[in-house]
N, C-alpha and C. Protein backbone atom coordinates (compact mmCIF):
# COMPACT_ATOMS: atom_id res chain seq x y z
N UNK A 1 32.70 -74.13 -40.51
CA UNK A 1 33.69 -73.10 -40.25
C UNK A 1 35.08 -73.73 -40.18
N UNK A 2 35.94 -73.56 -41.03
CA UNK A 2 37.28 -73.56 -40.84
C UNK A 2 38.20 -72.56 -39.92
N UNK A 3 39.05 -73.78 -39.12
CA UNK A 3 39.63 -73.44 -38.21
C UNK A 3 40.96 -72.27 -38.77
N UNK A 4 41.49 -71.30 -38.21
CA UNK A 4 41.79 -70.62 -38.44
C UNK A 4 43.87 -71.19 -38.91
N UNK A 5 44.90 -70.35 -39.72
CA UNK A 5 45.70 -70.97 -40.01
C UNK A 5 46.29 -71.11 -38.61
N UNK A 6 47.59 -72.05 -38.12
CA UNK A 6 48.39 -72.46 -37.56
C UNK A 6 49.92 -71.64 -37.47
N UNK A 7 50.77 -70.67 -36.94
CA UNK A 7 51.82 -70.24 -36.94
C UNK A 7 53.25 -71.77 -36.10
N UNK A 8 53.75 -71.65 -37.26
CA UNK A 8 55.32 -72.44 -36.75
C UNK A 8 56.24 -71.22 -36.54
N UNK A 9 57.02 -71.54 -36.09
CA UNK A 9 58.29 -70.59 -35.94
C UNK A 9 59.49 -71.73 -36.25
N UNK A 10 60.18 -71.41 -36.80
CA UNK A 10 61.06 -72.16 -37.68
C UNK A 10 62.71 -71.35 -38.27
N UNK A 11 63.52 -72.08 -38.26
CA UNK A 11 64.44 -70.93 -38.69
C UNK A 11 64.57 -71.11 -40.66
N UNK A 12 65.29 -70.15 -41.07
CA UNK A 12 65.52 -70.23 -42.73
C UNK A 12 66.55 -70.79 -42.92
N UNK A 13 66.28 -71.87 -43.59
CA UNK A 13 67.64 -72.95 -44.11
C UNK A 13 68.72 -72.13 -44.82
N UNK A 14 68.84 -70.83 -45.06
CA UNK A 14 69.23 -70.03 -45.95
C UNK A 14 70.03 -69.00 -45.07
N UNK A 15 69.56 -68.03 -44.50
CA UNK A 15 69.79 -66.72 -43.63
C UNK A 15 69.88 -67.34 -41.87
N UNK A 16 69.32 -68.01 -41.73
CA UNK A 16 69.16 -68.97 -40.52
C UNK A 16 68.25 -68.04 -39.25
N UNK A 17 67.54 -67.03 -39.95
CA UNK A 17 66.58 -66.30 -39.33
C UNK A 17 65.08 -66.94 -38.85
N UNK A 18 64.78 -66.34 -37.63
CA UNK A 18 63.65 -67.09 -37.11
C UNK A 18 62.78 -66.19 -37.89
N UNK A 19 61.45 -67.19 -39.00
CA UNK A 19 60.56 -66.83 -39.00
C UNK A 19 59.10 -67.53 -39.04
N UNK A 20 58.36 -67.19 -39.21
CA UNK A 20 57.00 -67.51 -38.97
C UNK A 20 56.33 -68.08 -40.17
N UNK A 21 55.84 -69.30 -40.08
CA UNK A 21 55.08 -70.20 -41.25
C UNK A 21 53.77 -70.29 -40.96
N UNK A 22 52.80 -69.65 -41.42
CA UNK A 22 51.59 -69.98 -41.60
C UNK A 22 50.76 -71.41 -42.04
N UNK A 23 50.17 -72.22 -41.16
CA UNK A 23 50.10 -73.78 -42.26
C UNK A 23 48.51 -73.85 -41.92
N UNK A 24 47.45 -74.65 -42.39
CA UNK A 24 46.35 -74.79 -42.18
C UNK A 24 46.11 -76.06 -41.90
N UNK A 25 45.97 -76.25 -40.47
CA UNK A 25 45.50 -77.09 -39.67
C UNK A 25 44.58 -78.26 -40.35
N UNK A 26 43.89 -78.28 -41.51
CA UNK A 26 43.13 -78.95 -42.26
C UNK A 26 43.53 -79.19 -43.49
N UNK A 27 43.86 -80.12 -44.60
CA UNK A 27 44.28 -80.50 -45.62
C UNK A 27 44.81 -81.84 -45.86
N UNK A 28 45.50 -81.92 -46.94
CA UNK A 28 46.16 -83.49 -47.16
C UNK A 28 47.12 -83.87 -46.06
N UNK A 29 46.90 -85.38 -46.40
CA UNK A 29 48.38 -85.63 -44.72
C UNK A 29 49.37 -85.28 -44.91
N UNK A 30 49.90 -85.23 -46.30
CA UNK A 30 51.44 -84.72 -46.73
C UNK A 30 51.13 -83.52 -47.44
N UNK A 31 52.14 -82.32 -47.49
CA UNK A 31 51.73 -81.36 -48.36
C UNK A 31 53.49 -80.70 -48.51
N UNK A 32 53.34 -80.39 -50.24
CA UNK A 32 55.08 -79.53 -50.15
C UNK A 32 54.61 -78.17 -51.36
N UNK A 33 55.45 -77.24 -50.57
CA UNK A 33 55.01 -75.84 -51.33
C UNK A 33 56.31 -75.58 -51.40
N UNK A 34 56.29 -74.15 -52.11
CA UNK A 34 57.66 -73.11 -52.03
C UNK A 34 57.18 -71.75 -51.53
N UNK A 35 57.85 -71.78 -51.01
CA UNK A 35 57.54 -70.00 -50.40
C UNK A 35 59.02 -69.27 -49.90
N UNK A 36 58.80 -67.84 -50.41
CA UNK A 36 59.74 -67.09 -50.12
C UNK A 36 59.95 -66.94 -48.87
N UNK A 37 60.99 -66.34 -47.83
CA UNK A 37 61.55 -66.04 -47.08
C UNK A 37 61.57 -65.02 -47.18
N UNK A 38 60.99 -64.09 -45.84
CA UNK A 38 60.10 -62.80 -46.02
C UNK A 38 61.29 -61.89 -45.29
N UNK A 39 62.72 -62.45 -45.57
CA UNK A 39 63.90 -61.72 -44.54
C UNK A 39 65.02 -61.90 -45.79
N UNK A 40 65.59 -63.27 -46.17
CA UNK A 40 66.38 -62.80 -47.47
C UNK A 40 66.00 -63.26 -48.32
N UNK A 41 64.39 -63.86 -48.57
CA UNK A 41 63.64 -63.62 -50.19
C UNK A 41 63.89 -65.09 -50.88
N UNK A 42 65.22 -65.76 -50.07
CA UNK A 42 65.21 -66.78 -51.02
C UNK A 42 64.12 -68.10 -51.21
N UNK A 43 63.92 -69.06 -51.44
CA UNK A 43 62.60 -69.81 -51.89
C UNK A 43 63.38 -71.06 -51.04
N UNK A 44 62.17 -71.46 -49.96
CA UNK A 44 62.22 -72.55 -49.30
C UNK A 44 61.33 -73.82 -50.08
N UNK A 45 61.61 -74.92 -49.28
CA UNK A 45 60.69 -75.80 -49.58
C UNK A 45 59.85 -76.18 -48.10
N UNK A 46 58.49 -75.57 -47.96
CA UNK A 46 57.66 -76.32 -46.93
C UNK A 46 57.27 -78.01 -46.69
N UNK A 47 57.78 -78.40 -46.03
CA UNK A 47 57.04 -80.27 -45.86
C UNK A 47 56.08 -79.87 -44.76
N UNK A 48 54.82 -80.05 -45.12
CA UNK A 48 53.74 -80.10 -43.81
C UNK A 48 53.00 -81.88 -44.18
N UNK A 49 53.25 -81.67 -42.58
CA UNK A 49 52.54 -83.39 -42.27
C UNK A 49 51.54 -82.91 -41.36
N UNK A 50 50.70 -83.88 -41.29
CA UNK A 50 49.38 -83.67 -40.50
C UNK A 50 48.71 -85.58 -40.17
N UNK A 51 48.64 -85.20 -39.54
CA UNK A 51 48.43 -86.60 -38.30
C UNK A 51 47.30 -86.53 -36.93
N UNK A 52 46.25 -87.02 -37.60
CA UNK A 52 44.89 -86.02 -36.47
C UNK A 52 45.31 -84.98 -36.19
N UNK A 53 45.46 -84.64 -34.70
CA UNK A 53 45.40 -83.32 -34.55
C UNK A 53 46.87 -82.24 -34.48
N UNK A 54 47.47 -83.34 -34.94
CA UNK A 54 49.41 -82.59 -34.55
C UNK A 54 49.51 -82.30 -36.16
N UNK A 55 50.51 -80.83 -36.18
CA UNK A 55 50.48 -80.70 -37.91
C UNK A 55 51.85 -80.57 -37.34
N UNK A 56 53.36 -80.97 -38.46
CA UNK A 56 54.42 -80.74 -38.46
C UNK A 56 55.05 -79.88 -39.63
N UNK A 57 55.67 -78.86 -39.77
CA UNK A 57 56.13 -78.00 -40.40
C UNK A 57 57.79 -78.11 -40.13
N UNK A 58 58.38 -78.39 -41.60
CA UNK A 58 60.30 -78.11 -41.65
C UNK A 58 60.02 -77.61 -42.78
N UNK A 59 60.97 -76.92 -43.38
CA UNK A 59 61.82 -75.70 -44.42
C UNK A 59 63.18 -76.43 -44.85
N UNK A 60 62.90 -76.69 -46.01
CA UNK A 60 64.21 -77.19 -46.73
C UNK A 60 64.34 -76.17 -48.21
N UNK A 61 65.83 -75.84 -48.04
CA UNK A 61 66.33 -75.40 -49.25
C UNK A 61 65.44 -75.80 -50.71
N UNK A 62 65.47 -75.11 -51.36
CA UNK A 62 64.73 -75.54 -52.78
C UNK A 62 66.07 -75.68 -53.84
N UNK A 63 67.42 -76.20 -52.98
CA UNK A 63 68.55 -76.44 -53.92
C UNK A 63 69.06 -78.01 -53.67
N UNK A 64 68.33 -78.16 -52.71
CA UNK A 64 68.67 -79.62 -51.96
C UNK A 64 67.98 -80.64 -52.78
């Protein structure tokens, strides 16, 4: 059974709105996605790190 996803709260490098990142507690140690910004739409870049049991989530511009 996989553990269920992980919520960050994080602000948007963009709109600078607090929102909510879904990440899954289980996967590679490094991981980078894009995902929209579900407030002004624009496309972040996710960095998730994972380190036994601590997962770290930041949001960087996808212009940077």
């Amino acid at each position: 059974m996989q553990p269920f996803a992980e919520a960050a709260v994080l602000q948007c490098p963009y709109c600078g709105e607090q929102v909510e990142v879904d990440v899954d507690p289980i996967g590679a140690t490094h991981e980078r996605y894009i995902e929209d910004c579900p407030v002004c739409c624009r496309p972040w870049t996710v960095h998730v790190a994972r380190a036994e049991e601590a997962v770290g989530v930041t949001l960087g511009r996808e212009d940077d």
